[in-house]
N, C-alpha and C. Protein backbone atom coordinates (compact mmCIF):
# COMPACT_ATOMS: atom_id res chain seq x y z
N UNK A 1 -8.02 -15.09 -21.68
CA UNK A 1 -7.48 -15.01 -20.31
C UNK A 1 -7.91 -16.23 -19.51
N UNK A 2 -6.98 -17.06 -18.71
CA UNK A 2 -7.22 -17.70 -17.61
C UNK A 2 -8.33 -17.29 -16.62
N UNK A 3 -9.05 -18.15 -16.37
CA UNK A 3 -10.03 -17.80 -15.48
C UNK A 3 -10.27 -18.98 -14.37
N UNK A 4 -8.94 -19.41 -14.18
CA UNK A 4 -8.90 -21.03 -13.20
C UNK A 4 -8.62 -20.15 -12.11
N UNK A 5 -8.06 -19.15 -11.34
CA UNK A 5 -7.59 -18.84 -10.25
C UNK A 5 -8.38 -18.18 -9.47
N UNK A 6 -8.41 -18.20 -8.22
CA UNK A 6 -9.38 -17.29 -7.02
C UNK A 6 -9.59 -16.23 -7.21
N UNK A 7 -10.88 -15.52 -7.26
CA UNK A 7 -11.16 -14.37 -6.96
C UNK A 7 -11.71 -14.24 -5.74
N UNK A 8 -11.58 -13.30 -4.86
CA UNK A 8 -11.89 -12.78 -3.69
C UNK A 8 -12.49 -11.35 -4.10
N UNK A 9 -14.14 -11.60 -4.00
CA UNK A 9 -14.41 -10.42 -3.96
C UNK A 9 -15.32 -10.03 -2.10
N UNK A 10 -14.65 -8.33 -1.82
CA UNK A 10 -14.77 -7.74 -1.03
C UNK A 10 -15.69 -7.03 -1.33
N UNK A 11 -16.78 -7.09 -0.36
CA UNK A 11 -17.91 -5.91 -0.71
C UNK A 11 -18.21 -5.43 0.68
N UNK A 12 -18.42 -3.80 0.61
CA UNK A 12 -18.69 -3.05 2.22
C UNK A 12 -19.30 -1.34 1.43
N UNK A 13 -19.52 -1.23 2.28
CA UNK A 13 -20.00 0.28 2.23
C UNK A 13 -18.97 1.25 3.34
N UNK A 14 -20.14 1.77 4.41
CA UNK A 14 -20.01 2.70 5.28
C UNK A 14 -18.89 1.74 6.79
N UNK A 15 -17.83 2.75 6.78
CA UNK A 15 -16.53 2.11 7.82
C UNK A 15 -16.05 0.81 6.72
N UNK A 16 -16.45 0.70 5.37
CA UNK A 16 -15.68 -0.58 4.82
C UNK A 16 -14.02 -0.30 4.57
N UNK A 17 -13.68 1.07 4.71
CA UNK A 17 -12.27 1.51 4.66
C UNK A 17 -11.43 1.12 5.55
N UNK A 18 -12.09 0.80 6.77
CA UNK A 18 -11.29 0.48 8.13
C UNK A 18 -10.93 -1.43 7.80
N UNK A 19 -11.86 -1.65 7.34
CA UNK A 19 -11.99 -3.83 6.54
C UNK A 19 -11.38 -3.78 5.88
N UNK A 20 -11.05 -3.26 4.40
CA UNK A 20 -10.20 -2.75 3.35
C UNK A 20 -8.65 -3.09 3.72
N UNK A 21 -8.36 -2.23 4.78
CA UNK A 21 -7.15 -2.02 5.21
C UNK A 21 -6.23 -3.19 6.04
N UNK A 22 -7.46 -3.33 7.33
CA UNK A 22 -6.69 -4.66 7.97
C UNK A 22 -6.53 -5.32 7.16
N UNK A 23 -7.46 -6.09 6.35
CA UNK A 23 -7.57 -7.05 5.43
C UNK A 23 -6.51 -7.40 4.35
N UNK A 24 -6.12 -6.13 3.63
CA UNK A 24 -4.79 -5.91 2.66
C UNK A 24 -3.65 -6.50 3.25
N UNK A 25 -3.49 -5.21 4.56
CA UNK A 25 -2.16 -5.86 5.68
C UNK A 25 -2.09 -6.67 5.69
N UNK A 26 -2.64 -7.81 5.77
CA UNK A 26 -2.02 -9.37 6.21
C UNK A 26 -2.37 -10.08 5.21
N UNK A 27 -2.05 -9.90 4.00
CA UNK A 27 -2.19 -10.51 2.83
C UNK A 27 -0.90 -10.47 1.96
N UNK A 28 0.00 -11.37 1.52
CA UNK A 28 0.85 -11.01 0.82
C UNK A 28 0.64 -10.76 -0.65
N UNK A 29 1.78 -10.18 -1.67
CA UNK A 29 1.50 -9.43 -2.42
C UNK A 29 1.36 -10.72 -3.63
N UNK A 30 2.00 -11.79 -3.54
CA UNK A 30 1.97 -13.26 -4.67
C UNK A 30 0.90 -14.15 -4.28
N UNK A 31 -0.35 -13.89 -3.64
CA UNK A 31 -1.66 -14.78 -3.35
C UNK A 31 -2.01 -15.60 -4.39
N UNK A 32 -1.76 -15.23 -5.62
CA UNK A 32 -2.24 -15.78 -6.73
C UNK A 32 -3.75 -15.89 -6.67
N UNK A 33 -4.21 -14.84 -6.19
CA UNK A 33 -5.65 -14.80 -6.21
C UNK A 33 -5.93 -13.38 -6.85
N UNK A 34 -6.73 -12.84 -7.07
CA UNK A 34 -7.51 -11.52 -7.45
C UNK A 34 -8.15 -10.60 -6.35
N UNK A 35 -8.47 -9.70 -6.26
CA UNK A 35 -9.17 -9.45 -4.82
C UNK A 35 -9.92 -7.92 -5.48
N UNK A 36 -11.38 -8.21 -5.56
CA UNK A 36 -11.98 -7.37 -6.30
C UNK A 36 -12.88 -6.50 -5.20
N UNK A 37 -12.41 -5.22 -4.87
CA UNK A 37 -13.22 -4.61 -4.12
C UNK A 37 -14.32 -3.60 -3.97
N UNK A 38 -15.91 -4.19 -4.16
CA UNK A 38 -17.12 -3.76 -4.22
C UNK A 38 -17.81 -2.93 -3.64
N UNK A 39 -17.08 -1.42 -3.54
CA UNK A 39 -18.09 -0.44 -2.38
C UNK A 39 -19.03 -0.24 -2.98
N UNK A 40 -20.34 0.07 -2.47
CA UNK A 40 -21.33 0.41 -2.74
C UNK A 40 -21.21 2.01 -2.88
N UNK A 41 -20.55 2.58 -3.49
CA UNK A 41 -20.94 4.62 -3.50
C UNK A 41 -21.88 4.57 -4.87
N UNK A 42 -22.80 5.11 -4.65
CA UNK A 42 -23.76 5.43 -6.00
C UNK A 42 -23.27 6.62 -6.22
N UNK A 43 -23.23 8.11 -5.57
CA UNK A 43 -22.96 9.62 -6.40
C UNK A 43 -21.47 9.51 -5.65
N UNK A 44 -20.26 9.66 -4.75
CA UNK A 44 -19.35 10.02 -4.47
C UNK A 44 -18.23 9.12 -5.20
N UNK A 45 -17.23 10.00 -5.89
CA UNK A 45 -16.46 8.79 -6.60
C UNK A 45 -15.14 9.03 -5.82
N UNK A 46 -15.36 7.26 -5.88
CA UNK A 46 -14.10 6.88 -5.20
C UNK A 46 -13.11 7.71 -4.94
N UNK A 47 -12.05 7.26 -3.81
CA UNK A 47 -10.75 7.23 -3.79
C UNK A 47 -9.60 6.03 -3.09
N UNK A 48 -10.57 5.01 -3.17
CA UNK A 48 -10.03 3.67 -2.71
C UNK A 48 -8.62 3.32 -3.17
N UNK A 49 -8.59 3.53 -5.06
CA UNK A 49 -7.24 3.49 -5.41
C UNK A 49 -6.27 4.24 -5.42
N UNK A 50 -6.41 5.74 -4.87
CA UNK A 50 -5.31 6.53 -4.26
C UNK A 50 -4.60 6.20 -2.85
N UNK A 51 -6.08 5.20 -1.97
CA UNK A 51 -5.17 5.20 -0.85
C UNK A 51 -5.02 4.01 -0.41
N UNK A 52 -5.49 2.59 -0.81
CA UNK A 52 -5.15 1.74 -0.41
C UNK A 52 -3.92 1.10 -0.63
N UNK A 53 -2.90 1.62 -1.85
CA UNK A 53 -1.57 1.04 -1.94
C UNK A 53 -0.60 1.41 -1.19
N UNK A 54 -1.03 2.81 0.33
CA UNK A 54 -0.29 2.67 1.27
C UNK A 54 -0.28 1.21 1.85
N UNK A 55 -0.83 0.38 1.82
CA UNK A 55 -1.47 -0.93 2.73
C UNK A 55 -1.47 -2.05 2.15
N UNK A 56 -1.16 -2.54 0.99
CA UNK A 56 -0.64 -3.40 0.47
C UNK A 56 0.93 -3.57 -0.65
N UNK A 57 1.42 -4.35 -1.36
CA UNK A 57 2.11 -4.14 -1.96
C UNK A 57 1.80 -4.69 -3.57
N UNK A 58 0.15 -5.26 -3.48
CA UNK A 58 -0.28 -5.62 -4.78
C UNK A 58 -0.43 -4.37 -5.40
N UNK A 59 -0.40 -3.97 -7.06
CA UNK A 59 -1.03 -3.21 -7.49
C UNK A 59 -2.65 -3.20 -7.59
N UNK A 60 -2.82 -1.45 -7.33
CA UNK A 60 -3.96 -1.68 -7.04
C UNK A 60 -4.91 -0.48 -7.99
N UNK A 61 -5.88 -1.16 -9.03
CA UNK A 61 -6.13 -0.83 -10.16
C UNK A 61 -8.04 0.16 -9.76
N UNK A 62 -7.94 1.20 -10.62
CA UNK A 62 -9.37 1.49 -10.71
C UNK A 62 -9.88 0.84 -11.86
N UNK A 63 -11.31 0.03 -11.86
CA UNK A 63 -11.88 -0.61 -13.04
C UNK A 63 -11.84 0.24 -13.83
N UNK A 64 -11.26 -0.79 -15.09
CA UNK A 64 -11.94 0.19 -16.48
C UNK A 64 -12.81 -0.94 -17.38
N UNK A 65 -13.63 -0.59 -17.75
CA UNK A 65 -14.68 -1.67 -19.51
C UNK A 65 -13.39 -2.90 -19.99
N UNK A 66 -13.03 -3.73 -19.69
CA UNK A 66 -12.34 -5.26 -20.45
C UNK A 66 -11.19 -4.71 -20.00
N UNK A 67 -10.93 -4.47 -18.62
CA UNK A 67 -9.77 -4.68 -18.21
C UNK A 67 -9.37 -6.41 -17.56
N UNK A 68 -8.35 -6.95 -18.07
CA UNK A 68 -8.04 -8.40 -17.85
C UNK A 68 -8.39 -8.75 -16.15
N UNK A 69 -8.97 -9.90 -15.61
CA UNK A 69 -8.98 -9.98 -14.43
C UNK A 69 -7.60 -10.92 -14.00
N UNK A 70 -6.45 -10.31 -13.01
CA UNK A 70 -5.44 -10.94 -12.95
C UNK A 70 -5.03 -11.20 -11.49
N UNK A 71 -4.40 -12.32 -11.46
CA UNK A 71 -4.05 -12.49 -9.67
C UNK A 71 -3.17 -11.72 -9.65
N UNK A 72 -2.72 -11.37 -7.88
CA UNK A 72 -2.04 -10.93 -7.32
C UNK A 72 -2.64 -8.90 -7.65
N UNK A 73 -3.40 -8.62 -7.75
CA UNK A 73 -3.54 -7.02 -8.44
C UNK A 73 -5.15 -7.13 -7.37
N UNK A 74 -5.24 -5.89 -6.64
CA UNK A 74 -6.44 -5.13 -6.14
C UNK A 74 -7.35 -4.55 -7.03
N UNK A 75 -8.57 -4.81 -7.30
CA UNK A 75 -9.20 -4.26 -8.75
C UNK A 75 -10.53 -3.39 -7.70
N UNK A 76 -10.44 -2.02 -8.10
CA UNK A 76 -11.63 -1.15 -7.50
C UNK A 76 -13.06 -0.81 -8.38
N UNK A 77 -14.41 -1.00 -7.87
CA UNK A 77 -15.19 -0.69 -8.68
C UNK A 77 -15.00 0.88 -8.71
N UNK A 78 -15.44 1.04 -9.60
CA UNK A 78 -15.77 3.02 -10.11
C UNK A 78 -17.27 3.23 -9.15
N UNK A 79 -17.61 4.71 -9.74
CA UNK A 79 -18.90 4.53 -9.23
C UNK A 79 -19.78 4.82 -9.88
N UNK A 80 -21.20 5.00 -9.61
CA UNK A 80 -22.21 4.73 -10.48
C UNK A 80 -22.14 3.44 -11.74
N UNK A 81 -21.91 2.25 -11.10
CA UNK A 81 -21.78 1.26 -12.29
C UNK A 81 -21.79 -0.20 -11.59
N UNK A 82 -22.44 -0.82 -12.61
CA UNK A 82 -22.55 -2.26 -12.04
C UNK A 82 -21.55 -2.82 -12.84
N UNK A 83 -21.02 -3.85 -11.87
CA UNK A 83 -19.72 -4.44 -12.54
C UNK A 83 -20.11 -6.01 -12.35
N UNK A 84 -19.56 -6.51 -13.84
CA UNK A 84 -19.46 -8.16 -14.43
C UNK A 84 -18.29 -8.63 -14.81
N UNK A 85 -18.38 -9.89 -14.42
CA UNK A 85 -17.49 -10.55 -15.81
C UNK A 85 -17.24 -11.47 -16.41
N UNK A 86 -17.07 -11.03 -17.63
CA UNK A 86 -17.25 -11.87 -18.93
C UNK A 86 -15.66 -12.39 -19.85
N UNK A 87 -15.90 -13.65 -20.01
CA UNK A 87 -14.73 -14.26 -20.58
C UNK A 87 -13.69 -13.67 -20.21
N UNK A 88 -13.17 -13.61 -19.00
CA UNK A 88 -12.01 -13.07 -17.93
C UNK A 88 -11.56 -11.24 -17.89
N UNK A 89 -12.63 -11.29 -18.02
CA UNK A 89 -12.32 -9.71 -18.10
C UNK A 89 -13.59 -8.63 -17.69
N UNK A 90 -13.13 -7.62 -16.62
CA UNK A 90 -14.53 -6.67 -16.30
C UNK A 90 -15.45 -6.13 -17.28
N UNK A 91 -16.52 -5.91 -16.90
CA UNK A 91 -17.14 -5.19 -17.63
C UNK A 91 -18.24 -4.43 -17.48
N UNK A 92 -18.26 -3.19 -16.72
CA UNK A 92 -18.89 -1.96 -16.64
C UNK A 92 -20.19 -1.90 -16.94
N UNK A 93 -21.49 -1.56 -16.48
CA UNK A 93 -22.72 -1.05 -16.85
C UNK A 93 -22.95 -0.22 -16.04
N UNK A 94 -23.87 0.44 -16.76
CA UNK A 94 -24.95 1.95 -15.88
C UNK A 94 -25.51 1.31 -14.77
N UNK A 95 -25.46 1.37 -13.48
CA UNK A 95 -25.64 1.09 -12.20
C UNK A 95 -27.38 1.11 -12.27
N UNK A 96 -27.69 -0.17 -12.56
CA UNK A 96 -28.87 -0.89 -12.41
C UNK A 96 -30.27 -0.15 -11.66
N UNK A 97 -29.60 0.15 -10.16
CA UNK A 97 -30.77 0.40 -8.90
C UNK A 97 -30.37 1.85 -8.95
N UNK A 98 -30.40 2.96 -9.36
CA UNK A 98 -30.14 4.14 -9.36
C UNK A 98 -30.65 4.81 -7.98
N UNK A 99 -31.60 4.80 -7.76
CA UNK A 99 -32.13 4.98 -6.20
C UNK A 99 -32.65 4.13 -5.01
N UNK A 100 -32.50 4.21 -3.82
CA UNK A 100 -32.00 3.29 -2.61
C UNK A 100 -31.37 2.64 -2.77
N UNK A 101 -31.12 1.89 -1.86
CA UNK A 101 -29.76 1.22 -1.76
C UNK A 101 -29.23 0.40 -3.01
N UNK A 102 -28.35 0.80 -2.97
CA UNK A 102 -27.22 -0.13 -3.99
C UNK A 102 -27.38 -1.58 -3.77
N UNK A 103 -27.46 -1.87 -4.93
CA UNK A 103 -27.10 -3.81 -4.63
C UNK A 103 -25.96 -3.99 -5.41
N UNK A 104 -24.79 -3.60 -5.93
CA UNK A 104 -23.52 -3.63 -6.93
C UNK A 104 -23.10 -5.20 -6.48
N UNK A 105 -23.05 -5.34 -5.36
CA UNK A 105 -22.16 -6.41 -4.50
C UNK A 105 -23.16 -7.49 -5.24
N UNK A 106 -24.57 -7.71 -4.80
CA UNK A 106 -25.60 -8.60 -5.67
C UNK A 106 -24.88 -9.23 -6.63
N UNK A 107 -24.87 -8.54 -7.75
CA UNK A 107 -25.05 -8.11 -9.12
C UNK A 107 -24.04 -8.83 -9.71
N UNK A 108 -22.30 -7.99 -8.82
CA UNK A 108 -21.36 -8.80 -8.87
C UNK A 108 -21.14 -10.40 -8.96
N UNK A 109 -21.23 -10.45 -7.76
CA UNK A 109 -21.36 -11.94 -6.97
C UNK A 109 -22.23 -13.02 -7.93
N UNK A 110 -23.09 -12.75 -8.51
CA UNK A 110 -24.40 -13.46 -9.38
C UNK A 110 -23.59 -13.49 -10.77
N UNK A 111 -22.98 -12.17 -11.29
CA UNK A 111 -22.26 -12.68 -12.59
C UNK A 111 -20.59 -13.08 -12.52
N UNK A 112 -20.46 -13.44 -11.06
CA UNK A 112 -18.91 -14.59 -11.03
C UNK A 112 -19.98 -16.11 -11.23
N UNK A 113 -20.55 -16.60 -10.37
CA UNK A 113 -21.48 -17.44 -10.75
C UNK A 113 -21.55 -18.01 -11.44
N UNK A 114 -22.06 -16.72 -12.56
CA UNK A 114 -22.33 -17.32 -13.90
C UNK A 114 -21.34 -17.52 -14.37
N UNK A 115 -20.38 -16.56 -14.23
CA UNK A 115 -18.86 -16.58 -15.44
C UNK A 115 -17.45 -16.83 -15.19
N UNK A 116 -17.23 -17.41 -13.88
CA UNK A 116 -16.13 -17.89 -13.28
C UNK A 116 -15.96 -18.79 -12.86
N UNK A 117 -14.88 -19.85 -13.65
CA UNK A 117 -14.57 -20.81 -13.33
C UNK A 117 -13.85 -21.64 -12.14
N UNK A 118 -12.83 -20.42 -11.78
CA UNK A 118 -12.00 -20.85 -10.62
C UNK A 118 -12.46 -20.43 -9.16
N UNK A 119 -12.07 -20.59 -8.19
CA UNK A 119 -12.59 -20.34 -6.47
C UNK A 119 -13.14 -19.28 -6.42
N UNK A 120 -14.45 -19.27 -6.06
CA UNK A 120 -14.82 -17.97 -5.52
C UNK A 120 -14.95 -17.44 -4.02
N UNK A 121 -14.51 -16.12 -3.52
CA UNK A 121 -14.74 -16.25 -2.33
C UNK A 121 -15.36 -14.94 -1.68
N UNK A 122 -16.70 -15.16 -1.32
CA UNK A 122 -17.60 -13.72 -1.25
C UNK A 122 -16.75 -13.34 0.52
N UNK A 123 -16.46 -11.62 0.43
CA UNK A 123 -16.15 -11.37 2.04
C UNK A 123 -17.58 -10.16 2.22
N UNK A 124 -18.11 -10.25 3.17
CA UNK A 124 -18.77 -9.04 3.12
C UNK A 124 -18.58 -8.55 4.91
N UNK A 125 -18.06 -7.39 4.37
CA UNK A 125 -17.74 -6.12 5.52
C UNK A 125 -18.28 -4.95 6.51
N UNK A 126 -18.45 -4.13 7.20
CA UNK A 126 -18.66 -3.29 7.37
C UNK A 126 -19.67 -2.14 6.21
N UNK A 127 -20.73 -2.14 6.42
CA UNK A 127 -21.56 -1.23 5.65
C UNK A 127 -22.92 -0.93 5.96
N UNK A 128 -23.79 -0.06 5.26
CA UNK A 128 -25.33 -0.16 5.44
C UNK A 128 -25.73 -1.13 4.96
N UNK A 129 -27.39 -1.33 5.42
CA UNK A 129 -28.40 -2.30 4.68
C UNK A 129 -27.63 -3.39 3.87
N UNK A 130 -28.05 -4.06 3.25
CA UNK A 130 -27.73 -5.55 2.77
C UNK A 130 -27.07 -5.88 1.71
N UNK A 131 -26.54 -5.16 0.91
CA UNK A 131 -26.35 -5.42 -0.33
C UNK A 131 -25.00 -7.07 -0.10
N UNK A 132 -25.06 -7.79 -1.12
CA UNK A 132 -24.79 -8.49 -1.24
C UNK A 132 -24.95 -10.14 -0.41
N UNK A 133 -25.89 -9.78 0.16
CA UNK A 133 -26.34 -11.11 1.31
C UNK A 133 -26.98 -11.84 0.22
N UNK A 134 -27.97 -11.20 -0.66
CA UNK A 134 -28.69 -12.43 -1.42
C UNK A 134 -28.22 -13.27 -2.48
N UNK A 135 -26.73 -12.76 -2.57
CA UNK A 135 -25.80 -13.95 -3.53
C UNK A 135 -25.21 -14.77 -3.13
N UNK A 136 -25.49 -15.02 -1.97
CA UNK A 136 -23.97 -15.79 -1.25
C UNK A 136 -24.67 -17.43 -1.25
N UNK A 137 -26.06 -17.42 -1.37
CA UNK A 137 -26.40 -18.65 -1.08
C UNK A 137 -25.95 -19.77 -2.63
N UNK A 138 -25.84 -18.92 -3.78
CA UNK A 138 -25.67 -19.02 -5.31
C UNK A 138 -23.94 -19.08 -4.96
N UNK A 139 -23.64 -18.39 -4.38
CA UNK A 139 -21.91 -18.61 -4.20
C UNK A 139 -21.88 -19.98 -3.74
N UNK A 140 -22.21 -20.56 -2.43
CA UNK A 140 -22.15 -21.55 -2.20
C UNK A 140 -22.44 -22.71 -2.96
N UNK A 141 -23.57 -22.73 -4.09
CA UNK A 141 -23.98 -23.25 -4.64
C UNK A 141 -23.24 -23.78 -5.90
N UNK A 142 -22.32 -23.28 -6.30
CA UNK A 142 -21.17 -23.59 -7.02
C UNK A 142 -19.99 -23.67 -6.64
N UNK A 143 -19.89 -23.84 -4.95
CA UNK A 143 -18.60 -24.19 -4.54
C UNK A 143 -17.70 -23.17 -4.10
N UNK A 144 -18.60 -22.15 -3.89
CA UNK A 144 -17.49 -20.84 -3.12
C UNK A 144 -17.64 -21.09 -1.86
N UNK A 145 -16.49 -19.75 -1.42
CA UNK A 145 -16.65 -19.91 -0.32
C UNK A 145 -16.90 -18.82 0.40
N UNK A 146 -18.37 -18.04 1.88
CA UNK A 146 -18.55 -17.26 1.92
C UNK A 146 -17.88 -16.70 3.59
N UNK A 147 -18.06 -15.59 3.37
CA UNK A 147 -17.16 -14.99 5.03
C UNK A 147 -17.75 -13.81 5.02
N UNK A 148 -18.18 -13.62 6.32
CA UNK A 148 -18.71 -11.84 6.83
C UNK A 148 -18.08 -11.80 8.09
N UNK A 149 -17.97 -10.20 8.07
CA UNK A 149 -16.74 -10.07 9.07
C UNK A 149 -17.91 -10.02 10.33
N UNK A 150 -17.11 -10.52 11.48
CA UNK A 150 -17.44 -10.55 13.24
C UNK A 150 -17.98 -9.12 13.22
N UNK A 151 -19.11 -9.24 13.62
CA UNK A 151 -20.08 -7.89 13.96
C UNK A 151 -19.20 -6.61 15.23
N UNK A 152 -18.86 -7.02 15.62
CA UNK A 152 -17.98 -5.92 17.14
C UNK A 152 -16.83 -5.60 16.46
N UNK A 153 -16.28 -6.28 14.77
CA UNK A 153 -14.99 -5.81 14.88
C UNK A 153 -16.03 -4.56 13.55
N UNK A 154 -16.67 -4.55 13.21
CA UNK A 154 -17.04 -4.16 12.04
C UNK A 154 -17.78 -2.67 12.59
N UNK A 155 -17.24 -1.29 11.53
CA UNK A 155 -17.40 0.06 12.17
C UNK A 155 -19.19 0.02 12.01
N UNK A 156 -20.18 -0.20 11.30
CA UNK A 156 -21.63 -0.41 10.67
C UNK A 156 -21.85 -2.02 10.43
N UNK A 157 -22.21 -2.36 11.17
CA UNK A 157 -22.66 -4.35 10.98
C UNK A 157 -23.90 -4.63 10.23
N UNK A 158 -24.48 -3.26 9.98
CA UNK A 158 -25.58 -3.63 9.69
C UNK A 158 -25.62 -4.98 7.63
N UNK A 159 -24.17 -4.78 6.97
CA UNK A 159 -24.05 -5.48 6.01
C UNK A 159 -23.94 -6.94 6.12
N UNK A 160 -22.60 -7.18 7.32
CA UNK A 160 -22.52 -8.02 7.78
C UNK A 160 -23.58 -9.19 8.46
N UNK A 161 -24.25 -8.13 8.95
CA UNK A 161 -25.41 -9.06 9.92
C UNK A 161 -26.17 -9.61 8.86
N UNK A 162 -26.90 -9.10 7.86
CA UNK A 162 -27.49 -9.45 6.86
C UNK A 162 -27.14 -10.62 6.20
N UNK A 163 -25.53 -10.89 5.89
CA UNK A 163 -24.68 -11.94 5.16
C UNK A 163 -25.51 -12.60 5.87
N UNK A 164 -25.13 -12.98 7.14
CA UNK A 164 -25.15 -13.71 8.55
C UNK A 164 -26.47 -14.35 8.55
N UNK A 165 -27.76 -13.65 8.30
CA UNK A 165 -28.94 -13.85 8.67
C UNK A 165 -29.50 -14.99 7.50
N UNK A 166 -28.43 -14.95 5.95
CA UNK A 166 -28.58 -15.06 4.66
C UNK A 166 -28.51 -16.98 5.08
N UNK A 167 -28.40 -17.06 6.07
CA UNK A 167 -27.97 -18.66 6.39
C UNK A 167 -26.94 -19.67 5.65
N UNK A 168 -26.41 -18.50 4.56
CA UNK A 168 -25.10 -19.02 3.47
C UNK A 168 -23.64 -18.47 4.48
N UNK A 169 -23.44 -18.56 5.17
CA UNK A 169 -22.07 -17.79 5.86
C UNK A 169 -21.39 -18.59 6.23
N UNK A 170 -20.26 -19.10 5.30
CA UNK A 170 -19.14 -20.51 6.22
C UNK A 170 -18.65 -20.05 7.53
N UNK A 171 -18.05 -18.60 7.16
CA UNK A 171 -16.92 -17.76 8.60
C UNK A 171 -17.32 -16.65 9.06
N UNK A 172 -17.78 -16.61 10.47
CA UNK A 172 -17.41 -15.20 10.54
C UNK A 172 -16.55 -14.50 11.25
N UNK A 173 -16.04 -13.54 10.74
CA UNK A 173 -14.24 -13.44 11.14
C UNK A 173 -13.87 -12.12 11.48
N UNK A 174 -12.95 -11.68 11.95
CA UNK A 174 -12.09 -10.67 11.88
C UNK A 174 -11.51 -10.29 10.77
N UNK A 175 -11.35 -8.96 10.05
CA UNK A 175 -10.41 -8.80 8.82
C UNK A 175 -8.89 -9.43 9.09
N UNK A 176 -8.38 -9.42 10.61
CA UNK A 176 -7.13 -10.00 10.21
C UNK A 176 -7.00 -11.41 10.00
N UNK A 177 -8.62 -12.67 10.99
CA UNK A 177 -8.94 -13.51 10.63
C UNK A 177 -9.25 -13.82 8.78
N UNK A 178 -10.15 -12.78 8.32
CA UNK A 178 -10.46 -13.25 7.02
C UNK A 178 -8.99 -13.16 6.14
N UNK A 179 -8.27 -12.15 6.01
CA UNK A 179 -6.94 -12.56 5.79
C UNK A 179 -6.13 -13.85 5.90
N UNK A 180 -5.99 -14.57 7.17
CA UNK A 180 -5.57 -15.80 7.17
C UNK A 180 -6.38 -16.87 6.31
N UNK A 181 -7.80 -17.04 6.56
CA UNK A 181 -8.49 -18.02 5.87
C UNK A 181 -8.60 -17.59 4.45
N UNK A 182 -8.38 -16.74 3.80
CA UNK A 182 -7.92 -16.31 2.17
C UNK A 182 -6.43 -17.26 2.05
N UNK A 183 -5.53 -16.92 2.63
CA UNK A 183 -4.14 -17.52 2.48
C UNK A 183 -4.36 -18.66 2.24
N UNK A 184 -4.89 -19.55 3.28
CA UNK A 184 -5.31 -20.98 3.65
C UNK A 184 -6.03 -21.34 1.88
N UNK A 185 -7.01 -20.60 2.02
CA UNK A 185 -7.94 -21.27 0.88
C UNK A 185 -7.13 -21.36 -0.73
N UNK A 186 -6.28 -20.17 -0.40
CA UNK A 186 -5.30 -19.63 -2.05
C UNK A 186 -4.12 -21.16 -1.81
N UNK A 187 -3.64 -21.11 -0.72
CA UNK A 187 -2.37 -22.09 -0.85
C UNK A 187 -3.35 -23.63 -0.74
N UNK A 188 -4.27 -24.29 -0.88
CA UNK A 188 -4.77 -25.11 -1.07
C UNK A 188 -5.14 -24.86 -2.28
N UNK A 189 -5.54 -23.95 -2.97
CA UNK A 189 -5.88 -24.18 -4.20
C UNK A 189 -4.48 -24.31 -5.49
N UNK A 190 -3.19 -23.69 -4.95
CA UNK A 190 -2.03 -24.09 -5.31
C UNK A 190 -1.90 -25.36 -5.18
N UNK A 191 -2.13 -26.22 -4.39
CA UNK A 191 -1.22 -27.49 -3.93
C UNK A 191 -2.15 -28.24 -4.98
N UNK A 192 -3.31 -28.15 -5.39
CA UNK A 192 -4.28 -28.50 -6.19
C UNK A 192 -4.07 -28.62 -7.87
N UNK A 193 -4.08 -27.47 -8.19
CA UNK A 193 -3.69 -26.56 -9.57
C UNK A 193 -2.28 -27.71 -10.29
């Protein structure tokens, strides 16, 4: 599998459904990017992929073990599981931190890093405590690009603020803002390609 094209991974917890949504809306469905979305639920399993394809028109997939990573498609983590990936394709483990807070978003973010070649672009949303702030400086570090959403638009900031504090944060935005600067970054990486 190709592994030259953008991934956009989304990570949020608590009110990340309300980020989720704007965010989809103003995204069209041919981005030619990926858009991998990282809730933190340790015991409640999902229902992200029952309801977010009211709100976009990408398909929008629950992870499974070496499912292909492909643009234009919404990819949902499961729960209880840390998610990687390897030679273009997900890949599932027993959820690392079993008690307090989740770091999935971490975990994520650290094995694009390692294993992705094309644009990366960390968003972090609306949620509890921190998970995913301490990768973003390693995102940058290979040329991604990072965004946490504007604290007043966000239902729990407490994720966001953390990105923020992480001193790695290019944008911080509105979901209908981070939407536009995804477009921007995907159609520059077209004109490129």
């Amino acid at each position: 599998m190709a592994d030259d094209f953008p991934i956009v991974c989304v990570g949020g917890s608590a009110g990340g459904l309300d980020a989720y949504t704007r965010l989809l809306k103003h995204l069209p469905a041919d981005l030619g990017v990926a858009i991998v979305i990282v809730n933190h639920l340790r015991t409640v399993s999902t229902r992200l992929h029952e309801i977010l394809p009211r709100f976009t028109q990408m398909p929008v997939e629950l992870i499974e073990d070496r499912l292909d990573v492909r643009p234009n498609c919404v990819f949902i983590i499961p729960e209880k599981r840390d998610l990687h990936v390897v030679d273009g394709e997900f890949r599932l483990r027993p959820i690392s931190k079993p008690w307090g807070w989740p770091d999935v978003i971490t975990v994520f973010l650290r094995s694009l890093t390692e294993n992705w070649s094309g644009q990366l672009i960390a968003v972090i949303v609306s949620g509890y405590d921190g998970d995913g702030a301490a990768a973003l400086c390693g995102i940058k570090d290979v040329g991604g690009i990072t965004i946490a959403q504007k604290l007043d638009t966000a239902v729990q900031p407490d994720m966001p603020q953390s990105a923020i504090e992480s001193g790695c944060v290019d944008f911080i935005l509105s979901p209908e803002e981070i939407a536009q600067e995804i477009r921007r970054i995907a159609s520059r990486e077209h004109s490129t390609s």
